[in-house]
Protein backbone atom coordinates (compact mmCIF):
# COMPACT_ATOMS: atom_id res chain seq x y z
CA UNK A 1 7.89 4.98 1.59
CA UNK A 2 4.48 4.34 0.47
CA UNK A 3 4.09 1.99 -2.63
CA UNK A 4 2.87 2.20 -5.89
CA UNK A 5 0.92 0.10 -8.44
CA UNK A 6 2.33 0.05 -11.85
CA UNK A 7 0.58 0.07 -15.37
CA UNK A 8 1.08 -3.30 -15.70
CA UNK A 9 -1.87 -4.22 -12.98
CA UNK A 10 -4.22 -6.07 -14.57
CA UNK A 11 -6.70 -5.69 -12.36
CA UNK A 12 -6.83 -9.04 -10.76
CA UNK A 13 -8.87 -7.47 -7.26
CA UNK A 14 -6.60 -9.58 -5.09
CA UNK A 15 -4.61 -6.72 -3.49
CA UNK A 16 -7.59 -4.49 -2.54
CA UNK A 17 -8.93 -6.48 0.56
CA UNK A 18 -5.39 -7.31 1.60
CA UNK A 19 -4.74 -3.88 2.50
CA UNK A 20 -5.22 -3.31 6.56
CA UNK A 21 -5.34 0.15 5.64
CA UNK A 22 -7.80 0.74 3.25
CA UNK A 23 -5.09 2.57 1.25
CA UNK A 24 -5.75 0.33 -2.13
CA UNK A 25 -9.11 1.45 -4.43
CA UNK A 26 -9.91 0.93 -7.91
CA UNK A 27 -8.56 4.11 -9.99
CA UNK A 28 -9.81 4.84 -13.42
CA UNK A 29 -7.71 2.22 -15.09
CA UNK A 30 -6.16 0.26 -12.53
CA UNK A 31 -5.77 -0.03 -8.50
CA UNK A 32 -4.46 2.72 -6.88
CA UNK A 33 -2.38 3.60 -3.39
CA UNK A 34 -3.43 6.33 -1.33
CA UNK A 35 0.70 7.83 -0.10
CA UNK A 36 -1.27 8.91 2.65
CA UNK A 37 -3.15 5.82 4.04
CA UNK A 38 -0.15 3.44 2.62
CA UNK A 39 2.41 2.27 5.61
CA UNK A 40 3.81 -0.51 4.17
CA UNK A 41 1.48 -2.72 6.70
CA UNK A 42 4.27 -1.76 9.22
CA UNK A 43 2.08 -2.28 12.33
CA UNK A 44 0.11 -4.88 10.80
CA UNK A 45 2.53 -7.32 9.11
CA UNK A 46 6.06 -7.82 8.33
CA UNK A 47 5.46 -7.58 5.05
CA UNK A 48 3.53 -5.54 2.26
CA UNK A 49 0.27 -7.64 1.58
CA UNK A 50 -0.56 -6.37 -1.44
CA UNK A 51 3.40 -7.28 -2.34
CA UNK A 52 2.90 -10.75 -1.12
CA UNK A 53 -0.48 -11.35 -3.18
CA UNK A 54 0.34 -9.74 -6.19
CA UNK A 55 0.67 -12.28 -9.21
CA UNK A 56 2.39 -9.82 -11.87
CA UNK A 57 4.94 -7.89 -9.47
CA UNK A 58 3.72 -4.57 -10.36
CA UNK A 59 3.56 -2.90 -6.94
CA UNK A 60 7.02 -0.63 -6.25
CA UNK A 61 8.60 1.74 -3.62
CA UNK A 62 6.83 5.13 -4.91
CA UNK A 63 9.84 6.89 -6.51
CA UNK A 64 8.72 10.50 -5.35
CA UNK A 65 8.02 8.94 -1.63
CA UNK A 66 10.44 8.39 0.90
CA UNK A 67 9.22 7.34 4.30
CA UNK A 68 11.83 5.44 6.88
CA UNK A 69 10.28 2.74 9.04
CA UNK A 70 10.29 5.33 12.03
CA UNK A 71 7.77 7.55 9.78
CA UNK A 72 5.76 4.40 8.76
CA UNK A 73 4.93 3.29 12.38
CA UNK A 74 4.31 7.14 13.06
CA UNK A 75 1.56 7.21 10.40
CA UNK A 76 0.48 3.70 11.67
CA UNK A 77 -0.40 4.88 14.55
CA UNK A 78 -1.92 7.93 13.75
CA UNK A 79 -4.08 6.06 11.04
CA UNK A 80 -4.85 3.69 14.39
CA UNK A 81 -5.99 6.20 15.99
CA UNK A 82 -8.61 7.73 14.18
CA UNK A 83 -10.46 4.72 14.07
């Protein structure tokens, strides 16, 4: 599942160059996730980065998106790809 960022960012920029993806951008308020871009850094790291940086905990599983780790390495490597 891609993640999300909750209201309570406060908008400390530390998550944003983390992101191997490029999935994390400043939204009107506060970061966002692109669903699309986000895989969880499966294929990069063993971990969410953004998770692991975070200083307030705000960054979730998206509620409305459910990915499996089989789906996540599939969009890995089609993000991979591309580039």
């Amino acid at each position: 599942m891609a993640l999300l960022i909750t209201d309570e960012c406060i908008n400390c920029d530390v998550c944003e160059p983390e992101c191997p993806n490029d999935a994390i951008s400043q939204g009107e308020e506060i970061y966002e996730i692109d669903p699309d871009r986000c895989t969880e850094c499966v294929g990069h790291y063993s971990k969410p980065q953004c998770v692991e940086v975070c200083p307030i905990d705000c960054i979730i599983p998206h509620p409305d998106i459910r990915e499996t780790p089989e789906q996540l390495q599939q969009k890995y490597l089609r993000l991979t790809a591309a580039q």
